[in-house]
PDB file of N, CA and C in Angstrom:
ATOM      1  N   UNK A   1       3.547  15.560  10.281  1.00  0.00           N
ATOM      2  CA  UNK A   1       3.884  14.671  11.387  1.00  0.00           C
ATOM      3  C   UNK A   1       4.202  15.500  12.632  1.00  0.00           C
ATOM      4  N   UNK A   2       3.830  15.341  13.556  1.00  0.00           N
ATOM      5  CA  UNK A   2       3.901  15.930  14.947  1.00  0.00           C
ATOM      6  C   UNK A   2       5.250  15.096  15.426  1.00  0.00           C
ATOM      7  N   UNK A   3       5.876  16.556  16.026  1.00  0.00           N
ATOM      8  CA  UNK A   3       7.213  16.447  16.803  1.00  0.00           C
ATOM      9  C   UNK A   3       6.868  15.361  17.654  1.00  0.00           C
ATOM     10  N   UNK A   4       7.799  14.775  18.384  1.00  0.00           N
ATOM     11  CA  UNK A   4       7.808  14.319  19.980  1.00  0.00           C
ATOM     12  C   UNK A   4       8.562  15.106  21.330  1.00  0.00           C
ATOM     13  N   UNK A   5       8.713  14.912  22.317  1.00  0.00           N
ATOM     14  CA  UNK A   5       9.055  15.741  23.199  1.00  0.00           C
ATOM     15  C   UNK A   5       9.242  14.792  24.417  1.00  0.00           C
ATOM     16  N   UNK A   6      10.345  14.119  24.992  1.00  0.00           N
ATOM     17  CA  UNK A   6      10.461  13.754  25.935  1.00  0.00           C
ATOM     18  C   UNK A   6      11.432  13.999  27.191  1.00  0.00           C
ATOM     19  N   UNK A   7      10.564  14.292  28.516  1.00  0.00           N
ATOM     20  CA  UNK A   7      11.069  14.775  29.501  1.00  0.00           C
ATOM     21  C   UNK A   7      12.569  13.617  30.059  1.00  0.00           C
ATOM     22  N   UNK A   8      13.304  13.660  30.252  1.00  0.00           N
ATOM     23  CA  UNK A   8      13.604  12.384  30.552  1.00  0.00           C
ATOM     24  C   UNK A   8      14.180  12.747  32.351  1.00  0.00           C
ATOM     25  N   UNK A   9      13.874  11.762  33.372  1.00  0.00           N
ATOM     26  CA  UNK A   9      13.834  12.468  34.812  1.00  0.00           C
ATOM     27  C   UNK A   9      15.580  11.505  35.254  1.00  0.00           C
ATOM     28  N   UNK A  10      16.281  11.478  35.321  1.00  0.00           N
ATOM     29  CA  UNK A  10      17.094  10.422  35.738  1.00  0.00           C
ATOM     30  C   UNK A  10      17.493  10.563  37.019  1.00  0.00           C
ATOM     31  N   UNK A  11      16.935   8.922  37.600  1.00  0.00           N
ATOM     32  CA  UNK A  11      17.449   8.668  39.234  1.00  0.00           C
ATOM     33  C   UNK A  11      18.533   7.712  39.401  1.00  0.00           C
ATOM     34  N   UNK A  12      19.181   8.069  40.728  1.00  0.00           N
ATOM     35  CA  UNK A  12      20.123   7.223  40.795  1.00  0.00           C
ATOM     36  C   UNK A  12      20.079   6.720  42.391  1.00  0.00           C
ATOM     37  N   UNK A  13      19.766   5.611  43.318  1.00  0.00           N
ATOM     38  CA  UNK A  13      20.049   5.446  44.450  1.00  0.00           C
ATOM     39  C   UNK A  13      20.352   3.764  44.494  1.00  0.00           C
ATOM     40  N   UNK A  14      20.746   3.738  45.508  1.00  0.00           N
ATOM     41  CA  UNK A  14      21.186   1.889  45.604  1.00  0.00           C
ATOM     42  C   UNK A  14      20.060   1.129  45.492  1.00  0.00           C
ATOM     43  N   UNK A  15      20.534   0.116  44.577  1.00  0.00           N
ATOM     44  CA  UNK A  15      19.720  -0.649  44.426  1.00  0.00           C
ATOM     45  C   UNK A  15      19.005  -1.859  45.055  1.00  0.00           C
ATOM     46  N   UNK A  16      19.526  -2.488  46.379  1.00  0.00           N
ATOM     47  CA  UNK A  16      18.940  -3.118  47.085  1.00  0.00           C
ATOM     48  C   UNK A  16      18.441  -2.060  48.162  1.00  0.00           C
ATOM     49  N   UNK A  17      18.094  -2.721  48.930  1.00  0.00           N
ATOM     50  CA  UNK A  17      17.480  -2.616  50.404  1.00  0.00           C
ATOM     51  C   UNK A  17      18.626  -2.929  51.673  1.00  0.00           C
ATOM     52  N   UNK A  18      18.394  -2.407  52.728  1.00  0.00           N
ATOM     53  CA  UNK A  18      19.315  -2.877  54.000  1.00  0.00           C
ATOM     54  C   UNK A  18      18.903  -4.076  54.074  1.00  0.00           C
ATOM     55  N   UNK A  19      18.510  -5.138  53.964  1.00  0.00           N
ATOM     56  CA  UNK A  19      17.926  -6.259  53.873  1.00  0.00           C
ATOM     57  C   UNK A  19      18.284  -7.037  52.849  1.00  0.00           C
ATOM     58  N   UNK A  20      19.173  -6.686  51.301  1.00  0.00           N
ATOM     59  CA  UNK A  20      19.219  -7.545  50.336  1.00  0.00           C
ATOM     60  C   UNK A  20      18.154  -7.666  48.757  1.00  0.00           C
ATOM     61  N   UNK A  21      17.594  -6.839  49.408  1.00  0.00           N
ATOM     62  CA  UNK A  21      15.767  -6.862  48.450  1.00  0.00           C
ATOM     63  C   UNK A  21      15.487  -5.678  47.672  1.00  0.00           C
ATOM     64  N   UNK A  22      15.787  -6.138  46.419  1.00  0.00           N
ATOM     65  CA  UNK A  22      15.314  -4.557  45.525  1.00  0.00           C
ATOM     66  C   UNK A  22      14.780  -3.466  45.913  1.00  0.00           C
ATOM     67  N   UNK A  23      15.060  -2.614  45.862  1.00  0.00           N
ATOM     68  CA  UNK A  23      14.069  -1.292  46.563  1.00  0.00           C
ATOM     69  C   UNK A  23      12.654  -1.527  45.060  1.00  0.00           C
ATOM     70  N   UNK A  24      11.895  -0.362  45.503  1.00  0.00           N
ATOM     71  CA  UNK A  24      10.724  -0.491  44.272  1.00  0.00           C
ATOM     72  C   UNK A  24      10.938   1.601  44.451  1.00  0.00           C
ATOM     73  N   UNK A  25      10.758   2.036  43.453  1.00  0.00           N
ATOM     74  CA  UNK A  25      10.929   3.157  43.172  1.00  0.00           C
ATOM     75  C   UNK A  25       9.493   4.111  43.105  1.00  0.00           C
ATOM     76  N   UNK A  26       9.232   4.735  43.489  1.00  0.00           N
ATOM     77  CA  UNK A  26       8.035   5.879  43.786  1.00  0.00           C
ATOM     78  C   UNK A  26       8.548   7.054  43.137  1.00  0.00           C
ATOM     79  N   UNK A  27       8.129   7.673  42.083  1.00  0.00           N
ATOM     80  CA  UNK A  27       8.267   8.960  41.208  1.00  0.00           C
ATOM     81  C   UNK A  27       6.872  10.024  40.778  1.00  0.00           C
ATOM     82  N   UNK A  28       7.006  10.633  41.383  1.00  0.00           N
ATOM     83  CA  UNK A  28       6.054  11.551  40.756  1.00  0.00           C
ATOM     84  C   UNK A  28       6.545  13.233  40.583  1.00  0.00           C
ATOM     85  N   UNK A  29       6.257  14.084  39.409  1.00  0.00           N
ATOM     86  CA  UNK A  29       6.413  15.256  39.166  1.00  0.00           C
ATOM     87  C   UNK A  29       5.759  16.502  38.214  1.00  0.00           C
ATOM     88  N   UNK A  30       5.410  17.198  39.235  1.00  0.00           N
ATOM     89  CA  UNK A  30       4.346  18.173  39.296  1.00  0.00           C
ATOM     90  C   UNK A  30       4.937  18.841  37.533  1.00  0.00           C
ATOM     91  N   UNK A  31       4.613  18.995  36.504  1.00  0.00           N
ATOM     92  CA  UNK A  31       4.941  20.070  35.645  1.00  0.00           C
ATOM     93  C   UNK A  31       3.627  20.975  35.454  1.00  0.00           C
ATOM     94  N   UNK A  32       3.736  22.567  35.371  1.00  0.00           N
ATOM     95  CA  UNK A  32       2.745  23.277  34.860  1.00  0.00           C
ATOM     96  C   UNK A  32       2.306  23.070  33.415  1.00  0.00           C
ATOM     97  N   UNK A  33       1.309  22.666  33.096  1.00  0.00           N
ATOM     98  CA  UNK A  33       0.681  22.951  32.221  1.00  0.00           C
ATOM     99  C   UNK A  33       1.725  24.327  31.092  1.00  0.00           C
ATOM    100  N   UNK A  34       1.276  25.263  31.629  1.00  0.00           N
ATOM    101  CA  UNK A  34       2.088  26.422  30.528  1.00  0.00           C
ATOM    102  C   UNK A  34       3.448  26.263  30.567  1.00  0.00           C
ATOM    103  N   UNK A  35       4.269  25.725  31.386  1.00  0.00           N
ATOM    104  CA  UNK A  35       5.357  25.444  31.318  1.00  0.00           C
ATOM    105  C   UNK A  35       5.830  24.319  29.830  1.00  0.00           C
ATOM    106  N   UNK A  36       4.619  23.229  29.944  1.00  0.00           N
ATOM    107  CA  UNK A  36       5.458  22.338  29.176  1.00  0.00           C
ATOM    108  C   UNK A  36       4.928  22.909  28.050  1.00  0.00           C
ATOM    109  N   UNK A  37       3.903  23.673  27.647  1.00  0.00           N
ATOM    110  CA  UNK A  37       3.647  24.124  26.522  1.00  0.00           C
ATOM    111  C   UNK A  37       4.441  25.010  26.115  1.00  0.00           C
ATOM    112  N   UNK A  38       5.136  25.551  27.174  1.00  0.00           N
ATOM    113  CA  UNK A  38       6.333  26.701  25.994  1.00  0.00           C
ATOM    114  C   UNK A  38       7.322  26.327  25.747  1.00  0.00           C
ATOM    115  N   UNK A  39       7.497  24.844  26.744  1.00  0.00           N
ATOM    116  CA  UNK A  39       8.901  24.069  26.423  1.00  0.00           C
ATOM    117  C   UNK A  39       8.842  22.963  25.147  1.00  0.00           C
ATOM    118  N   UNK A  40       7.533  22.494  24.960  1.00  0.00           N
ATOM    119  CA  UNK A  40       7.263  21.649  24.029  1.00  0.00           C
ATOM    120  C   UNK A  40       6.599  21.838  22.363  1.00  0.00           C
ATOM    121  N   UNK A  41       6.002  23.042  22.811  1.00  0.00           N
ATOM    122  CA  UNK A  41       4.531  23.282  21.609  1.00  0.00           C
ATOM    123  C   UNK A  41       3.942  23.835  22.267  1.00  0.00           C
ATOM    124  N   UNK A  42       2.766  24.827  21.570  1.00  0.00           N
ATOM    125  CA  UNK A  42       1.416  24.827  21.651  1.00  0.00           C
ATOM    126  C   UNK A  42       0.539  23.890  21.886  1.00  0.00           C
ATOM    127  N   UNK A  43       0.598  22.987  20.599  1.00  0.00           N
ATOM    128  CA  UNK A  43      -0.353  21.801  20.685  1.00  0.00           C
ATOM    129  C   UNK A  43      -0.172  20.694  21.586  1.00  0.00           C
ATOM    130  N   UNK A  44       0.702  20.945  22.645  1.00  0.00           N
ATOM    131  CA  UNK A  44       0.863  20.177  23.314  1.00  0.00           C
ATOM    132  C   UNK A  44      -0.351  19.733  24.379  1.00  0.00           C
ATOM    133  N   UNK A  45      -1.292  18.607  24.388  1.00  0.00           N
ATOM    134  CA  UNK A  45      -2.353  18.144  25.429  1.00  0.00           C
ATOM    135  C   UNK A  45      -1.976  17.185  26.368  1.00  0.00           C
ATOM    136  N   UNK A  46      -2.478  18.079  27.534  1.00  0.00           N
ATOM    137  CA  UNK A  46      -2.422  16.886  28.613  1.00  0.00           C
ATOM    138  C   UNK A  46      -2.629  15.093  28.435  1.00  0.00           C
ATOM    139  N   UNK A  47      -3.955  15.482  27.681  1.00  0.00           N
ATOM    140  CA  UNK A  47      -4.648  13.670  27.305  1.00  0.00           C
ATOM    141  C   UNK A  47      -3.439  12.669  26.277  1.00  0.00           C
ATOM    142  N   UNK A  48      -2.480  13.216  25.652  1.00  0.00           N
ATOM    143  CA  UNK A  48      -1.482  13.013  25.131  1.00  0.00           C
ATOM    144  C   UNK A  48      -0.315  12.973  25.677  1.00  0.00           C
ATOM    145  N   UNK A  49      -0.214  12.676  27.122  1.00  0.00           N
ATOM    146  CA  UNK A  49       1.071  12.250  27.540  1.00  0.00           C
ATOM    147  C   UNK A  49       0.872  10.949  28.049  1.00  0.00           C
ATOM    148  N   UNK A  50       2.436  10.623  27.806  1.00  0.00           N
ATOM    149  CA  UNK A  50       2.416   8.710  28.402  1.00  0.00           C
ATOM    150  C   UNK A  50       3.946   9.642  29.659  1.00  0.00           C
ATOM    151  N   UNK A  51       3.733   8.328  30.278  1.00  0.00           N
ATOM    152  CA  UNK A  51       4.900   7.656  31.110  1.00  0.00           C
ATOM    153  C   UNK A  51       5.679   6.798  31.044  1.00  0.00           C
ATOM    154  N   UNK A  52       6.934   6.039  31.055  1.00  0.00           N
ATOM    155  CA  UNK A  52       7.506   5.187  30.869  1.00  0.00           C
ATOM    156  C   UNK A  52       8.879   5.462  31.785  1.00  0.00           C
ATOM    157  N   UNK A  53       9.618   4.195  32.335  1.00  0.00           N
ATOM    158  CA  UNK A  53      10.501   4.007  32.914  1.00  0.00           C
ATOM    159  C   UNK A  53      11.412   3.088  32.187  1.00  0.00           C
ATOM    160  N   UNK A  54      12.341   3.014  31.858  1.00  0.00           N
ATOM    161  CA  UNK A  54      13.131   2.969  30.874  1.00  0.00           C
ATOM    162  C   UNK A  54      14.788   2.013  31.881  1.00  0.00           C
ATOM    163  N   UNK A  55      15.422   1.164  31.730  1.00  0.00           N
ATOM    164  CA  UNK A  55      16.536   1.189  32.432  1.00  0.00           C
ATOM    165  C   UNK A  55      17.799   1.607  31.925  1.00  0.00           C
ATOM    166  N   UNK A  56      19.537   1.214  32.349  1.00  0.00           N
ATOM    167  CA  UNK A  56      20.203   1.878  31.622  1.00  0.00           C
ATOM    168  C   UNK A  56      19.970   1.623  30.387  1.00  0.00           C
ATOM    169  N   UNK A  57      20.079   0.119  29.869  1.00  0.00           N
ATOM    170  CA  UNK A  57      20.130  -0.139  28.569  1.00  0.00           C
ATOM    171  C   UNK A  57      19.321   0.206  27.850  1.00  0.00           C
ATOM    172  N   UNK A  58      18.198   0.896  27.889  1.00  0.00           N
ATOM    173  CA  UNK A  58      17.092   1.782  27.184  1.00  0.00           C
ATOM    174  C   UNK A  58      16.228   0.578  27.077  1.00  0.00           C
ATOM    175  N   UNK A  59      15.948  -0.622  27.810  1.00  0.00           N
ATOM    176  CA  UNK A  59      14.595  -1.473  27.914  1.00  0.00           C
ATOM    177  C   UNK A  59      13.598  -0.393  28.916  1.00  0.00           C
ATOM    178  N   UNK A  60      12.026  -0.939  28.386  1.00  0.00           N
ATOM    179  CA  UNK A  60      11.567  -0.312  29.016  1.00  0.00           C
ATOM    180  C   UNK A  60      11.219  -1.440  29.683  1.00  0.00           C
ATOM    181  N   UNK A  61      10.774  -0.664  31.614  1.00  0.00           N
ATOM    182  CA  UNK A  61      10.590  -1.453  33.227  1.00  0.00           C
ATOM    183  C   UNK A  61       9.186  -1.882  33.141  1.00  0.00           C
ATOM    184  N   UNK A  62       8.480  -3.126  33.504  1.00  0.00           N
ATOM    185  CA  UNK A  62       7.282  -2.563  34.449  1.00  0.00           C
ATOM    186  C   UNK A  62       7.342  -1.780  35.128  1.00  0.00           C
ATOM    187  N   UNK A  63       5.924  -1.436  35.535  1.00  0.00           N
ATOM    188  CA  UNK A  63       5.837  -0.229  36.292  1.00  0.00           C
ATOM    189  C   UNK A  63       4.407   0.251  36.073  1.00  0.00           C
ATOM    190  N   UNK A  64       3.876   0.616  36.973  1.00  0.00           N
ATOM    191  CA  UNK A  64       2.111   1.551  36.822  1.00  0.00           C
ATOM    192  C   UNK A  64       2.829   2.757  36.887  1.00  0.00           C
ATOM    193  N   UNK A  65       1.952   3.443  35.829  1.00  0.00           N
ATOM    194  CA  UNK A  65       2.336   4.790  35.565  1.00  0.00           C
ATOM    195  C   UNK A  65       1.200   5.286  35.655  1.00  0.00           C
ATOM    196  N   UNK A  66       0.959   7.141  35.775  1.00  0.00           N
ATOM    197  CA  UNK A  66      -0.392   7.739  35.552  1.00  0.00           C
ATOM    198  C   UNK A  66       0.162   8.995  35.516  1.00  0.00           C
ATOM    199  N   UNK A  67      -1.159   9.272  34.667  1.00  0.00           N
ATOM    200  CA  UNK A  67      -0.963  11.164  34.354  1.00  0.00           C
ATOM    201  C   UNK A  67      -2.450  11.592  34.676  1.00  0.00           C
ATOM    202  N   UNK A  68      -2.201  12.394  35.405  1.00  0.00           N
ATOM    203  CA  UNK A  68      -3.321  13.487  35.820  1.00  0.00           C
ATOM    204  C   UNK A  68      -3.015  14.879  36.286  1.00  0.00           C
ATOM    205  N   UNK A  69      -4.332  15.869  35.531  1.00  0.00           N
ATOM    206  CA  UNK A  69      -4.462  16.893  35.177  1.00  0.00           C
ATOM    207  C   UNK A  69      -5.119  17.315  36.211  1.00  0.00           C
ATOM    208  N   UNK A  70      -4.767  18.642  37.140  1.00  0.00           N
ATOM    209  CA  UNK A  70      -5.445  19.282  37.969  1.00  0.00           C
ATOM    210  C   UNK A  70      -5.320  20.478  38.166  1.00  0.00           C
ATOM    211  N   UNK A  71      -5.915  21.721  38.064  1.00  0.00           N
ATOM    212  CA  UNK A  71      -5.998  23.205  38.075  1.00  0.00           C
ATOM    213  C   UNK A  71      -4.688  23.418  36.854  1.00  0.00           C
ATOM    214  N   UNK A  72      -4.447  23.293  36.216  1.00  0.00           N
ATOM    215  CA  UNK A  72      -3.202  23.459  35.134  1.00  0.00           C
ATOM    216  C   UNK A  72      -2.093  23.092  35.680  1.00  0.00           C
ATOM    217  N   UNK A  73      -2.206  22.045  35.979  1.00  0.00           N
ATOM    218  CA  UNK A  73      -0.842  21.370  36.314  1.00  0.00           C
ATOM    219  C   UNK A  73      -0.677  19.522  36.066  1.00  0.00           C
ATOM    220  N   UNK A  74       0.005  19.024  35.601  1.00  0.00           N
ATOM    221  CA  UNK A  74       0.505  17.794  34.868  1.00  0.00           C
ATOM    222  C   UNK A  74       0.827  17.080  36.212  1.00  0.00           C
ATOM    223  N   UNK A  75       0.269  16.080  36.761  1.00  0.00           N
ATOM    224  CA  UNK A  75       0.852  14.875  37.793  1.00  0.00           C
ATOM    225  C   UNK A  75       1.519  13.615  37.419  1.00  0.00           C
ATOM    226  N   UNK A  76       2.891  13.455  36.485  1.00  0.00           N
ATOM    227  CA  UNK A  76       3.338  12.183  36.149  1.00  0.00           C
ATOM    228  C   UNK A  76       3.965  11.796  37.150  1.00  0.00           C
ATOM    229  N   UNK A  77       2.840   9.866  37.459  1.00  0.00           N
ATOM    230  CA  UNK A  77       3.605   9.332  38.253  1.00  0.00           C
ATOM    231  C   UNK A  77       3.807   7.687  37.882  1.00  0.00           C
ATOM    232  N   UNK A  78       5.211   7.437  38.539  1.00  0.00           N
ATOM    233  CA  UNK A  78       6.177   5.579  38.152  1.00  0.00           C
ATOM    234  C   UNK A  78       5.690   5.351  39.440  1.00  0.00           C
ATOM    235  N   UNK A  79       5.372   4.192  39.639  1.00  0.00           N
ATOM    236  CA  UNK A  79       5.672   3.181  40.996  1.00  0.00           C
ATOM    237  C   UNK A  79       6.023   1.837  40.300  1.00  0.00           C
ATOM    238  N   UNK A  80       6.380   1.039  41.843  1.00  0.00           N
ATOM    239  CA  UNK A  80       6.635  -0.505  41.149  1.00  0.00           C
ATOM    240  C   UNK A  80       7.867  -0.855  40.584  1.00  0.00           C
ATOM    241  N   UNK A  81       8.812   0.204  40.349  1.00  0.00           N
ATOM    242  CA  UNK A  81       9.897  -0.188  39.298  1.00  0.00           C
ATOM    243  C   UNK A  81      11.330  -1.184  40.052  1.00  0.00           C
ATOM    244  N   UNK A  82      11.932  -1.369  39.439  1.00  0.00           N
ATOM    245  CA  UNK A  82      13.177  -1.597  40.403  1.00  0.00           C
ATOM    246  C   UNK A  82      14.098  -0.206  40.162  1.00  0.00           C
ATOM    247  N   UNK A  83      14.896  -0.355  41.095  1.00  0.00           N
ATOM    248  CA  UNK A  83      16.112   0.856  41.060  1.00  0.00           C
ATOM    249  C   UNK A  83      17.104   0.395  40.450  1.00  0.00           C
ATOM    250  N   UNK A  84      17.748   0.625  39.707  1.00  0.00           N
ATOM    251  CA  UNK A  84      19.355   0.366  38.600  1.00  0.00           C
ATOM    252  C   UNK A  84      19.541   1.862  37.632  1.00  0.00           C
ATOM    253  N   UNK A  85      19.548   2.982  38.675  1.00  0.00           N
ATOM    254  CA  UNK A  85      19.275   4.053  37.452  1.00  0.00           C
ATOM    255  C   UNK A  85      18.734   3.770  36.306  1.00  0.00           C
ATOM    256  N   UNK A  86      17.259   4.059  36.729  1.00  0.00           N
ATOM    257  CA  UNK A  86      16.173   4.138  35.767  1.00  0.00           C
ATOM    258  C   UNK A  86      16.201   5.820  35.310  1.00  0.00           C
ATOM    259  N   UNK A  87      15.223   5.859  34.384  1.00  0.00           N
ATOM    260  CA  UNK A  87      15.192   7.153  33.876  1.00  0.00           C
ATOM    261  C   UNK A  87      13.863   7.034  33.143  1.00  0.00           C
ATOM    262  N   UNK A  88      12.732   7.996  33.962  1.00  0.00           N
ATOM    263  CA  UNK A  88      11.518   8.427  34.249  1.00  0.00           C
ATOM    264  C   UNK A  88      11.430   9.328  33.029  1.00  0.00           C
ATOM    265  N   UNK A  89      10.336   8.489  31.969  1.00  0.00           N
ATOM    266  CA  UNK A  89      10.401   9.227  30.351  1.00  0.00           C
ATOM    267  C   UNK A  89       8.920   9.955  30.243  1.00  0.00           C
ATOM    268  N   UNK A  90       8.656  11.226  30.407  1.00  0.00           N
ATOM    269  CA  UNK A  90       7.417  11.581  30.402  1.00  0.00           C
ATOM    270  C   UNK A  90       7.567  12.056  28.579  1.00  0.00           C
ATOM    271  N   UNK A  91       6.477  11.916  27.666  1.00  0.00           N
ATOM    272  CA  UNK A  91       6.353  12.167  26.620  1.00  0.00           C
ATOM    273  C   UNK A  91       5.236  12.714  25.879  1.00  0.00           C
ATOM    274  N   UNK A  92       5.599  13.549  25.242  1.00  0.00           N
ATOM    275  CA  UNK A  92       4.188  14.143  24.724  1.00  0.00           C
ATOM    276  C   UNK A  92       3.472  13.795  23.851  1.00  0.00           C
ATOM    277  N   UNK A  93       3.872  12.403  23.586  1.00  0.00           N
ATOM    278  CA  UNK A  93       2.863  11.672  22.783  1.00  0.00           C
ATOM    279  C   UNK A  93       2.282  10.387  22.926  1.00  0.00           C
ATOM    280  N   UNK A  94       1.762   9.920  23.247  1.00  0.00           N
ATOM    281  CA  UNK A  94       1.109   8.284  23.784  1.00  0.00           C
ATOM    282  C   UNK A  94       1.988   7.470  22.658  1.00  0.00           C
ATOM    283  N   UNK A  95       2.443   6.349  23.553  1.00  0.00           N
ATOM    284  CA  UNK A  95       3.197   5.449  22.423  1.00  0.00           C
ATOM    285  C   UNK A  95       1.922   4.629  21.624  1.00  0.00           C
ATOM    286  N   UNK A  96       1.715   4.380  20.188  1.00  0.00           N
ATOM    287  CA  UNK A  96       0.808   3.617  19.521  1.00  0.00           C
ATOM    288  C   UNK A  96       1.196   2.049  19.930  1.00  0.00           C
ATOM    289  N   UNK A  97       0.029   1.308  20.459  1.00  0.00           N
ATOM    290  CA  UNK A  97       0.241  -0.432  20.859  1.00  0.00           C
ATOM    291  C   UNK A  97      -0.204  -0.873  19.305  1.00  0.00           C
TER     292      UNK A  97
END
């Protein structure tokens, strides 16, 4: 059985708007390639990471997520979410639907 490995990013800013109106949260973060492999595994593959945004109570948010791979480097990115200190779950394994 293969380990798991999850980054977990935690934000914290107010949760409305000057206006009254949820903010929506924008996350993205660059990891190297060899970085997460010496932090995670060897076998660790790019094509094998998910994203997820998570709130306090550990529900997971909507949210569009994406991972992309460019010159050896990992692009995980959240949009869409609401703000309530969320916490940005990059993982090294695709969750099974």
């Amino acid at each position: 059985m293969k380990s798991k490995r999850t980054f977990d990013f935690e934000l914290h800013a107010p949760h409305l708007d000057p206006f009254g109106q949820p903010l929506k949260g924008d996350f993205t973060a660059e990891i190297p390639i060899a970085w997460l492999r010496c932090f995670a595994g060897k076998s660790v593959k790019p094509a094998y990471l998910s994203v997820s945004v998570v709130d306090e109570g550990g529900e997971e948010q909507a949210a569009t997520t994406s991972i992309r791979v460019r010159k050896d480097t990992v692009f995980a990115r959240a949009t869409g979410f609401h703000f309530s200190s969320p916490t940005i779950q990059v993982s090294t394994q695709r969750k099974k639907k």
